[in-house]
N, C-alpha and C. Protein backbone atom coordinates (compact mmCIF):
# COMPACT_ATOMS: atom_id res chain seq x y z
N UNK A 1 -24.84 -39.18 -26.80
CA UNK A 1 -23.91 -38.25 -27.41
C UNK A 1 -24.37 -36.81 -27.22
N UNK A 2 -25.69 -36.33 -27.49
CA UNK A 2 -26.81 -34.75 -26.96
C UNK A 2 -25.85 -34.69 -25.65
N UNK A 3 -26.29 -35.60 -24.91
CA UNK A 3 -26.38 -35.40 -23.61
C UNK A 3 -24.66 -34.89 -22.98
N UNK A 4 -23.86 -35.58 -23.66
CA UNK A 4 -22.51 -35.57 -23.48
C UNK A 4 -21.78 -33.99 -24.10
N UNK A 5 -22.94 -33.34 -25.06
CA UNK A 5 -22.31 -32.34 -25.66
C UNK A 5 -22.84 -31.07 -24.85
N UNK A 6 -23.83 -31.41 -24.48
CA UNK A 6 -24.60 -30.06 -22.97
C UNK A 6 -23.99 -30.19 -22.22
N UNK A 7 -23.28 -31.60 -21.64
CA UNK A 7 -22.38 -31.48 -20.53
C UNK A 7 -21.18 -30.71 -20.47
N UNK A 8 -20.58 -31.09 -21.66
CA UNK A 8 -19.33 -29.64 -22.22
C UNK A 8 -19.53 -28.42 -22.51
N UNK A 9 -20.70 -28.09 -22.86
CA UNK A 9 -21.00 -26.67 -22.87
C UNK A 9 -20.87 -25.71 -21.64
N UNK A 10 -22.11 -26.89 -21.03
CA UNK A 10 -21.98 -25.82 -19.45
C UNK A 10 -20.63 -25.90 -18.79
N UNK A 11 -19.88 -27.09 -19.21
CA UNK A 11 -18.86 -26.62 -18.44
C UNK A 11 -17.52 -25.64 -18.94
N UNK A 12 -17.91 -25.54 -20.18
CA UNK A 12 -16.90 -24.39 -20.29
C UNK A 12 -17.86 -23.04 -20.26
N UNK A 13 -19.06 -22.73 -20.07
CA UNK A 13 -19.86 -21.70 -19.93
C UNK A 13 -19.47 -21.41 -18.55
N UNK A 14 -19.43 -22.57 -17.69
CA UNK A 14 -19.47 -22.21 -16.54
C UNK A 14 -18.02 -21.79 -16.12
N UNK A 15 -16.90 -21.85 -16.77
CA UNK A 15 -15.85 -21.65 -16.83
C UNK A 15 -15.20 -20.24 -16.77
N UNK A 16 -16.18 -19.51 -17.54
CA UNK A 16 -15.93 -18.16 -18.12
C UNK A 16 -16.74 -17.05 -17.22
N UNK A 17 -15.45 -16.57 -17.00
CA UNK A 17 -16.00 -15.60 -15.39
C UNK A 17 -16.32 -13.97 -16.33
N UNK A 18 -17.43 -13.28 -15.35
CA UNK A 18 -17.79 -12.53 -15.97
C UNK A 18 -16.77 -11.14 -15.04
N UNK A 19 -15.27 -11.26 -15.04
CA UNK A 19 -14.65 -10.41 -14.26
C UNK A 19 -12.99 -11.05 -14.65
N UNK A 20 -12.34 -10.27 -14.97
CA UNK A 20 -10.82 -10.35 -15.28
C UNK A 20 -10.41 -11.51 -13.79
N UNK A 21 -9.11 -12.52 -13.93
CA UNK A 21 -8.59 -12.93 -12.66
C UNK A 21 -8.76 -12.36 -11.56
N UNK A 22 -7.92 -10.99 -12.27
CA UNK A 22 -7.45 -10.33 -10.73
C UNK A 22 -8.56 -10.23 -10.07
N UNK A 23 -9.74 -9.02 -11.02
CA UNK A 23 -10.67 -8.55 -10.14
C UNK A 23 -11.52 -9.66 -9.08
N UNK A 24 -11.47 -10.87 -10.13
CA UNK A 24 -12.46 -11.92 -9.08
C UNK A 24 -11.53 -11.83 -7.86
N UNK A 25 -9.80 -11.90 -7.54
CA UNK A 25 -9.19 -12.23 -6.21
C UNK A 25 -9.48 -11.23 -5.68
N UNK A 26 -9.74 -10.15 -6.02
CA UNK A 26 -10.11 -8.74 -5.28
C UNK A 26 -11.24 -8.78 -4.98
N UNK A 27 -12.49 -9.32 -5.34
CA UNK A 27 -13.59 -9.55 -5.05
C UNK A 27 -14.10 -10.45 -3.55
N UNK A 28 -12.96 -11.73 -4.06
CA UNK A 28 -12.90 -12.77 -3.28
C UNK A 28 -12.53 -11.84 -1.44
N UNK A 29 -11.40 -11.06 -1.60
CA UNK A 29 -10.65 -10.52 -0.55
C UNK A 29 -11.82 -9.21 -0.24
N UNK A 30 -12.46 -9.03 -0.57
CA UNK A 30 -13.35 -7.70 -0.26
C UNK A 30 -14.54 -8.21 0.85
N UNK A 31 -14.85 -9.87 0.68
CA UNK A 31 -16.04 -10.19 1.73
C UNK A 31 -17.19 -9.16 1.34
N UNK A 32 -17.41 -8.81 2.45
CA UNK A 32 -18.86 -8.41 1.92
C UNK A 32 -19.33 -6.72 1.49
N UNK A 33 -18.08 -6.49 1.29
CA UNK A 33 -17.98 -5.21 0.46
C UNK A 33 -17.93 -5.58 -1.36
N UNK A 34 -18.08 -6.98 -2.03
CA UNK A 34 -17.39 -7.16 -2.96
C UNK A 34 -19.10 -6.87 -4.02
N UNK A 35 -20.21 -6.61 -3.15
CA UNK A 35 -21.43 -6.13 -3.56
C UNK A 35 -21.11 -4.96 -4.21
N UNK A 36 -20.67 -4.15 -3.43
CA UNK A 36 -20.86 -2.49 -4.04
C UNK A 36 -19.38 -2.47 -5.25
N UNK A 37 -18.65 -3.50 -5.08
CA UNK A 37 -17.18 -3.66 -6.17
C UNK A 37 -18.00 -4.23 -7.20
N UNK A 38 -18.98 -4.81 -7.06
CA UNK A 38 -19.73 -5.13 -8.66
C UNK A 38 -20.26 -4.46 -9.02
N UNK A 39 -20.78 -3.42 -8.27
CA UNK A 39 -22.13 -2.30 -8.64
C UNK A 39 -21.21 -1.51 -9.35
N UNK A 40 -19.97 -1.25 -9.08
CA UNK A 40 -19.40 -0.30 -9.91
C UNK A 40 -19.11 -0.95 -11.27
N UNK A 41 -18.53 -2.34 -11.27
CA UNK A 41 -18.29 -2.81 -12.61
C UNK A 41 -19.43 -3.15 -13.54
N UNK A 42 -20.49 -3.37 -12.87
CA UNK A 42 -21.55 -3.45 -13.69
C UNK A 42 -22.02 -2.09 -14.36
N UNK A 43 -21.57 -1.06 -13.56
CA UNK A 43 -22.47 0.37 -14.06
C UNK A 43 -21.19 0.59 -14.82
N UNK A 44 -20.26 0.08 -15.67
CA UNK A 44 -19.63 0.64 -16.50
C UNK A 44 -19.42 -0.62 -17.89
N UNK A 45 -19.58 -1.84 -16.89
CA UNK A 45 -19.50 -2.96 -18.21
C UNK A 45 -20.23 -2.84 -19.45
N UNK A 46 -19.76 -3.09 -20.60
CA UNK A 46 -20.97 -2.49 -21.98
C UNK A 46 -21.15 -1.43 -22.05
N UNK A 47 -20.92 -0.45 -21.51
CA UNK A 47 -21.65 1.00 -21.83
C UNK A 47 -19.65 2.02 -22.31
N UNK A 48 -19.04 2.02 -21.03
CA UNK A 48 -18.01 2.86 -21.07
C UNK A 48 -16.72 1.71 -21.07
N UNK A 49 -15.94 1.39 -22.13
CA UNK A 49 -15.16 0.00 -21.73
C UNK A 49 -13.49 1.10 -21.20
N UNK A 50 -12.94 2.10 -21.74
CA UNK A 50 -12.28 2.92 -20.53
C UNK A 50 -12.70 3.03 -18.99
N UNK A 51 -13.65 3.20 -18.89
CA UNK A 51 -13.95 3.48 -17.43
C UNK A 51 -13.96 2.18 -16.96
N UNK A 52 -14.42 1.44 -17.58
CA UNK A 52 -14.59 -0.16 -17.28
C UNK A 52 -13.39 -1.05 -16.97
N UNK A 53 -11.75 -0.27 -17.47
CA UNK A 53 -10.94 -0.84 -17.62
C UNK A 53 -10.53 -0.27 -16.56
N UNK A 54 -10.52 1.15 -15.83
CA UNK A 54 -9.70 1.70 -15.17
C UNK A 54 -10.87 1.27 -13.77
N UNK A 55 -12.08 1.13 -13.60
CA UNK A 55 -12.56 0.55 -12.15
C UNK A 55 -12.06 -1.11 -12.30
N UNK A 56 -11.41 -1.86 -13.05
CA UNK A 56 -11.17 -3.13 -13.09
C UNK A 56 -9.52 -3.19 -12.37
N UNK A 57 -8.76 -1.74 -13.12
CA UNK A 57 -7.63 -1.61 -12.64
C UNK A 57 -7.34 -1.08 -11.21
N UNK A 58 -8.41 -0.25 -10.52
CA UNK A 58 -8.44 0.00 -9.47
C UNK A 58 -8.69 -0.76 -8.16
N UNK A 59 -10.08 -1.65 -8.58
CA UNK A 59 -10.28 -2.84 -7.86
C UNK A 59 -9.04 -4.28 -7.38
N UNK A 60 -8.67 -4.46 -8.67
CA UNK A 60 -7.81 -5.46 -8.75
C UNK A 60 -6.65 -4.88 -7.65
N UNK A 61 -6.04 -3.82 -7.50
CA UNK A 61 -4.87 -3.25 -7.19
C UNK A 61 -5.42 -2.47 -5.84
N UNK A 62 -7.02 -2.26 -5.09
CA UNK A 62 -7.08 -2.10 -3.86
C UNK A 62 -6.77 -2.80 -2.46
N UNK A 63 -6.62 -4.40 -3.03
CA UNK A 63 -5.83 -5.11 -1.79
C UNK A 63 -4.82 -4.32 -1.73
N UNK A 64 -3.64 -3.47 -2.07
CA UNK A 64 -2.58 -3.18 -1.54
C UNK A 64 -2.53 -1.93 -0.55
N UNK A 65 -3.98 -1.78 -0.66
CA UNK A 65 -3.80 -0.35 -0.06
C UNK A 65 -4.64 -0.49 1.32
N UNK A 66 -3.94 0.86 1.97
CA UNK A 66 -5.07 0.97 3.07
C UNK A 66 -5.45 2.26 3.90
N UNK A 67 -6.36 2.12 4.60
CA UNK A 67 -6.40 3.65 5.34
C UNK A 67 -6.02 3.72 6.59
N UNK A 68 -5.23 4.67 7.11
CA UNK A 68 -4.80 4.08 8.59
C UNK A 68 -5.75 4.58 9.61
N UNK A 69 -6.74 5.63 9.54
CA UNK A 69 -7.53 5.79 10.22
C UNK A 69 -8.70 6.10 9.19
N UNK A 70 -9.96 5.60 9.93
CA UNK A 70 -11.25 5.85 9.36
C UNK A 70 -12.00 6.82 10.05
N UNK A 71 -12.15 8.25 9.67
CA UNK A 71 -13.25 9.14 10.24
C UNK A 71 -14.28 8.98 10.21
N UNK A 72 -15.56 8.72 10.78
CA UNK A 72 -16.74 8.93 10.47
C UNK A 72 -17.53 10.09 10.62
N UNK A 73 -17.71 10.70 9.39
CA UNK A 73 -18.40 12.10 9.72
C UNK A 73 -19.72 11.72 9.99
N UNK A 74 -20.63 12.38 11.27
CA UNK A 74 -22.05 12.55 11.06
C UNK A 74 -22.68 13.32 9.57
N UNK A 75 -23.73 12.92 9.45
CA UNK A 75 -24.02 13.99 8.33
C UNK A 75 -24.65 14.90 8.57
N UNK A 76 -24.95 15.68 9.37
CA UNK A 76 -25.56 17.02 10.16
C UNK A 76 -23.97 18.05 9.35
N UNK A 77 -23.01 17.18 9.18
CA UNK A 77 -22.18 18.13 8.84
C UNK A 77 -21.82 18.50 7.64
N UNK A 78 -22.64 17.69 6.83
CA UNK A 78 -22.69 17.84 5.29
C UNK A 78 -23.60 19.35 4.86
N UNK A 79 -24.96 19.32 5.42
CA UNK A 79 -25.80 20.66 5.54
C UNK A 79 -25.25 21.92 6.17
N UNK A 80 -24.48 21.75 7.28
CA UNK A 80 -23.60 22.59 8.16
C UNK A 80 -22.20 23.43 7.54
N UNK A 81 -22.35 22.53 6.20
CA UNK A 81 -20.63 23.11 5.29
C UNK A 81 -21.71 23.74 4.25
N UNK A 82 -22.56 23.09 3.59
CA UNK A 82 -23.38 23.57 2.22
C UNK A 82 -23.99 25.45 2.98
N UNK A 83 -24.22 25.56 4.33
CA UNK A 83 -24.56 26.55 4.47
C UNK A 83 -23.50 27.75 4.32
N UNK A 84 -22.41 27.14 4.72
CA UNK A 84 -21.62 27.93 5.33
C UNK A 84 -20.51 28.78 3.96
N UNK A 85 -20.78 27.62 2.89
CA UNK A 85 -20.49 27.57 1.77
C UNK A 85 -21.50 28.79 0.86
N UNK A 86 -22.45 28.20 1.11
CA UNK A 86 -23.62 29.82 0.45
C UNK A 86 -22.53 30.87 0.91
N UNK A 87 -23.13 31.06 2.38
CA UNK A 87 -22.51 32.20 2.69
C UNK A 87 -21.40 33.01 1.89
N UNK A 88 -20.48 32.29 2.33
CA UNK A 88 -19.20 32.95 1.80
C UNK A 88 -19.17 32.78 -0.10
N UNK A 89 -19.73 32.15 -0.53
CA UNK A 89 -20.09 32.17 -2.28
C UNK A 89 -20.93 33.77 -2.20
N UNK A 90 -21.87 34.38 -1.74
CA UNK A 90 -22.62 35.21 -2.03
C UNK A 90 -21.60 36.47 -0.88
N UNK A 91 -20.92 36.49 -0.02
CA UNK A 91 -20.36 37.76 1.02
C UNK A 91 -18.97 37.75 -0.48
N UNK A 92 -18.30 36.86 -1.26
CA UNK A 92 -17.19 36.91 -1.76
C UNK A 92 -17.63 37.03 -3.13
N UNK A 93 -18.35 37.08 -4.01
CA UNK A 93 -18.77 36.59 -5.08
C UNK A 93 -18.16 37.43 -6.25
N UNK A 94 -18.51 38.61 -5.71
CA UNK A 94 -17.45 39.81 -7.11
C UNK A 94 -16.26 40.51 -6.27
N UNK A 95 -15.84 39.89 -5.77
CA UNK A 95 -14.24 40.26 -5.09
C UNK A 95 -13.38 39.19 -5.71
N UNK A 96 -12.02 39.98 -5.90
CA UNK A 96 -11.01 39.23 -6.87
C UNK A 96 -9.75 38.40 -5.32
N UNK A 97 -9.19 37.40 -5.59
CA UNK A 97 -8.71 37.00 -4.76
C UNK A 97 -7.68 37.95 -3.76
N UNK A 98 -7.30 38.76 -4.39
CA UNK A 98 -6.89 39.74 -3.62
C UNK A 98 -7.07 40.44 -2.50
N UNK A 99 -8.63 40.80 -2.82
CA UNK A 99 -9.77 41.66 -2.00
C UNK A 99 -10.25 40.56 -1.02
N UNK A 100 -10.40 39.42 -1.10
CA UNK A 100 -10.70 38.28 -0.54
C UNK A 100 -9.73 38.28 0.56
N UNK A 101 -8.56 38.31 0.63
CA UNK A 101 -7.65 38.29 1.33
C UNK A 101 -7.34 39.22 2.48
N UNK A 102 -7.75 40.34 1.80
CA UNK A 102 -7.56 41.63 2.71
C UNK A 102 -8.49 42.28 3.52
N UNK A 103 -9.73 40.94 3.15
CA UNK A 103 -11.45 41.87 4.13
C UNK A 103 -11.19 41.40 5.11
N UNK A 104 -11.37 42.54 5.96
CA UNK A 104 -11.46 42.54 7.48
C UNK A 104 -12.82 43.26 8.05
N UNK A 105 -13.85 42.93 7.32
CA UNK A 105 -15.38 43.63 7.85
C UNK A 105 -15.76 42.88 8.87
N UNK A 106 -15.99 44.11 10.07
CA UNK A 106 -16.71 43.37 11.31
C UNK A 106 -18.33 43.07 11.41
N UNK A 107 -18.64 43.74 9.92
CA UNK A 107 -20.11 43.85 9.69
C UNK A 107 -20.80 42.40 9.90
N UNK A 108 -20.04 41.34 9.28
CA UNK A 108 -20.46 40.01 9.41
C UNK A 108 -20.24 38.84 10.71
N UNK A 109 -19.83 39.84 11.69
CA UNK A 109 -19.11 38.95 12.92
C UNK A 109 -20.14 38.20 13.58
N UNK A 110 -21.28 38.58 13.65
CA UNK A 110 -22.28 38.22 14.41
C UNK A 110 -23.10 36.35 13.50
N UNK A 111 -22.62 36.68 12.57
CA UNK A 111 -22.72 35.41 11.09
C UNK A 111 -21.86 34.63 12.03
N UNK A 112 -20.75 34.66 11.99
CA UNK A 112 -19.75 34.15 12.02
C UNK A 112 -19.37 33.61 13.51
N UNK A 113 -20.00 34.43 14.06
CA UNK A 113 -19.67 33.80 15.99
C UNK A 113 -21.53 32.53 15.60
N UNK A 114 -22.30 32.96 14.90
CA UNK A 114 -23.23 31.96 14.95
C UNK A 114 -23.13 30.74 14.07
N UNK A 115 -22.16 30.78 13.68
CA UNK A 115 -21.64 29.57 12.40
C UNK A 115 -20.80 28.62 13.65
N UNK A 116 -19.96 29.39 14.14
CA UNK A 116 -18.98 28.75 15.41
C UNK A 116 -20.04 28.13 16.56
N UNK A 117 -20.96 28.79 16.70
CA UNK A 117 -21.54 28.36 17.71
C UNK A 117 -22.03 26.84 17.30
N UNK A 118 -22.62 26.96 15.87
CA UNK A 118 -23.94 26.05 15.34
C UNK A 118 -22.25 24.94 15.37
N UNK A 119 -21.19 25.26 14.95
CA UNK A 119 -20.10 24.08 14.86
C UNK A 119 -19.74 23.09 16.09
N UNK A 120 -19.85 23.69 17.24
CA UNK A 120 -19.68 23.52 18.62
C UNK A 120 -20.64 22.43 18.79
N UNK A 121 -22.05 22.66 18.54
CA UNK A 121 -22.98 22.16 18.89
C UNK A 121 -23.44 20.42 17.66
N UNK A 122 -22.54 20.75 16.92
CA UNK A 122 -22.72 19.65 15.94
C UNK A 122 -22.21 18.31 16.90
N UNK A 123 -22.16 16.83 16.52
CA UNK A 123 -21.89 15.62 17.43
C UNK A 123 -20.70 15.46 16.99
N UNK A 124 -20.10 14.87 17.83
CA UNK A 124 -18.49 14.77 17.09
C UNK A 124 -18.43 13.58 16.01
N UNK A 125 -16.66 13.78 15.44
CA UNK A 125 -16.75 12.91 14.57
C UNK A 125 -16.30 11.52 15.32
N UNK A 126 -16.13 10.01 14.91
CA UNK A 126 -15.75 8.61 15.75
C UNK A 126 -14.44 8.54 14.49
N UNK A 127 -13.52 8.44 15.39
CA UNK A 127 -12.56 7.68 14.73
C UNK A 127 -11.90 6.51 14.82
N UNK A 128 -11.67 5.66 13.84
CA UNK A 128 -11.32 4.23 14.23
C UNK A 128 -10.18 3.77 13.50
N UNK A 129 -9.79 2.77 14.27
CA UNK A 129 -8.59 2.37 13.27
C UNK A 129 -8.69 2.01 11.46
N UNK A 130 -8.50 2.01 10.81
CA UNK A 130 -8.59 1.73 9.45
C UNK A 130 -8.56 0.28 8.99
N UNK A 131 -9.40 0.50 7.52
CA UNK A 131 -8.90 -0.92 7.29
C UNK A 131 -8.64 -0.96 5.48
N UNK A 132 -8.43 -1.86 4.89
CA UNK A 132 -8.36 -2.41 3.41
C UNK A 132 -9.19 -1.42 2.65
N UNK A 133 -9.17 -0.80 2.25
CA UNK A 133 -9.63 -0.53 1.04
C UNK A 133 -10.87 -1.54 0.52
N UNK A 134 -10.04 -2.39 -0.05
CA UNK A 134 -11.05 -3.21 -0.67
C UNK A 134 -12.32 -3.44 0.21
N UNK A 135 -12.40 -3.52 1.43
CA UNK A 135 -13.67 -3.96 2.24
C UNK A 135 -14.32 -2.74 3.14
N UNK A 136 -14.12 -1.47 2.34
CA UNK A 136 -14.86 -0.13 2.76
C UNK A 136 -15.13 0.93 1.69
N UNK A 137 -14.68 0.96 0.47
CA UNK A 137 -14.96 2.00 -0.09
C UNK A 137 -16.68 1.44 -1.05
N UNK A 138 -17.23 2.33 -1.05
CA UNK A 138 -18.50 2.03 -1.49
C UNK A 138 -18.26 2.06 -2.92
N UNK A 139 -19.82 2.05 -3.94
CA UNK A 139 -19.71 1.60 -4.96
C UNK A 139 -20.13 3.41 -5.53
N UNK A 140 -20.85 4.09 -4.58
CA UNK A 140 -20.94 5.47 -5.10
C UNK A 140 -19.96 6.80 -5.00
N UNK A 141 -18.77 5.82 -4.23
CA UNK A 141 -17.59 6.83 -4.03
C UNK A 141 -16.75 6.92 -5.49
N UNK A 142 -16.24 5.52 -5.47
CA UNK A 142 -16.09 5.02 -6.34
C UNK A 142 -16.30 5.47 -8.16
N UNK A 143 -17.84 5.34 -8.31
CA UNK A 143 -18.23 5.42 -9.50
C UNK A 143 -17.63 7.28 -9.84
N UNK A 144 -18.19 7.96 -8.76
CA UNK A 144 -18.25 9.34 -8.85
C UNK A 144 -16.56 9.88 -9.00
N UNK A 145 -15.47 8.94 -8.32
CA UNK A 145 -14.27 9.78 -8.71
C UNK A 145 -14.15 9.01 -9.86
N UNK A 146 -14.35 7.78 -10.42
CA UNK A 146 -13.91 7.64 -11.87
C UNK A 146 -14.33 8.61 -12.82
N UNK A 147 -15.52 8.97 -12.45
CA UNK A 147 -16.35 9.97 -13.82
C UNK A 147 -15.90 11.07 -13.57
N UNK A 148 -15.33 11.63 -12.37
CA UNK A 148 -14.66 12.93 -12.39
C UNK A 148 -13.25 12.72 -12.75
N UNK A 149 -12.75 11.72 -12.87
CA UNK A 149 -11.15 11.73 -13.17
C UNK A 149 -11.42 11.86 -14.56
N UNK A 150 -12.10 11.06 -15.12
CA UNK A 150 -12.00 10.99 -16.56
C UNK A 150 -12.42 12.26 -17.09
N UNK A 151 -13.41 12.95 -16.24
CA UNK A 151 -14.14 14.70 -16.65
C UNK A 151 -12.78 15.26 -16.87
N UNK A 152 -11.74 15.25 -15.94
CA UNK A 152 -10.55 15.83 -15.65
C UNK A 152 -9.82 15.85 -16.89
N UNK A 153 -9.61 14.43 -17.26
CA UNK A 153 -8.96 13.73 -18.64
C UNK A 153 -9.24 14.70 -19.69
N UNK A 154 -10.57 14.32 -19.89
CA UNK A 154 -10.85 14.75 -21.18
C UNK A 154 -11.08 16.19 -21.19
N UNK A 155 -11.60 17.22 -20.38
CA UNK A 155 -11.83 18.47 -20.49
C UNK A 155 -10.47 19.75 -19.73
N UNK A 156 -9.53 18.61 -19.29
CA UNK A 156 -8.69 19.61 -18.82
C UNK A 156 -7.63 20.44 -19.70
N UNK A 157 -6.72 21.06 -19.34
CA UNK A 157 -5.99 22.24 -20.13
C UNK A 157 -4.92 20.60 -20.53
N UNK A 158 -4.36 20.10 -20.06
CA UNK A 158 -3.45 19.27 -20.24
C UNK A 158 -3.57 18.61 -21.06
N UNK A 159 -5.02 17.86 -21.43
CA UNK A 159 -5.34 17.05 -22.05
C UNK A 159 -5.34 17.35 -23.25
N UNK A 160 -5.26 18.77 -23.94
CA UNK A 160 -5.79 19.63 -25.07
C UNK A 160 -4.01 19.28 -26.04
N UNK A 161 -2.67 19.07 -24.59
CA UNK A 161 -1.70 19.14 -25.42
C UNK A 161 -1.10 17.50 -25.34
């Protein structure tokens, strides 16, 4: 009779999925992207159950989507924008959008033909056909626009009314 009552346990233990339906079919359909689709649900399960609900709602509902082309940026071009970005943060910094608009200083041309040059010389980008959603978006893309959507949510002008 012990023995017969452990047998029912585990099997309704084993029954009880640690992921809504959907998300497990979305999981199932992700192959071997469905690693980084847990990393996100795990980094929100127990801690944030909103965020938890809306990466459950996103997952579940990424089979429908897709990308029709996939860029691959090198990342030489990630350092190549952060510079280029200084720049113009510190040449624009106390000018009002106005003034922004209307500079025409040749003082900085020599910057600027060497920014073009350093762009030229970067590797190109590969582009490929696209695919599912579900079996390319990572788990740190992911995590980072939920926590900025919700930043959005809660701290924006909209949200106040």
């Amino acid at each position: 009779m012990k023995s017969y009552f452990i047998f029912i346990i585990i099997c309704f233990t084993g029954c009880i999925s640690k992921y809504p339906e959907d998300v497990n079919l979305a999981l199932e359909l992700a192959k071997d992207n469905a690693k980084e689709l847990k990393e996100v649900l795990d980094h929100y399960k127990g801690k944030e159950k909103d965020k938890y609900n809306a990466a459950c709602f996103i997952i579940a509902n990424m089979q429908y989507h897709n990308t029709s082309l996939l860029i691959e940026v090198p990342l030489e071009y990630r350092s190549y924008f952060a510079k280029i970005d200084s720049f113009y943060s510190r040449l624009f910094c106390n000018m009002s959008s106005v003034e922004i608009l209307s500079y025409k200083s040749k003082a900085n041309d020599s910057i600027r033909k060497a920014f073009g040059n350093r762009f030229l010389s970067l590797p190109s980008t590969h582009v490929n056909s696209g695919n599912q959603d579900i079996t390319t978006i990572k788990a740190e893309f992911l995590i980072k626009s939920i926590d900025q959507a919700f930043h959005v949510w809660k701290t924006g002008d909209y949200a106040k009314k």
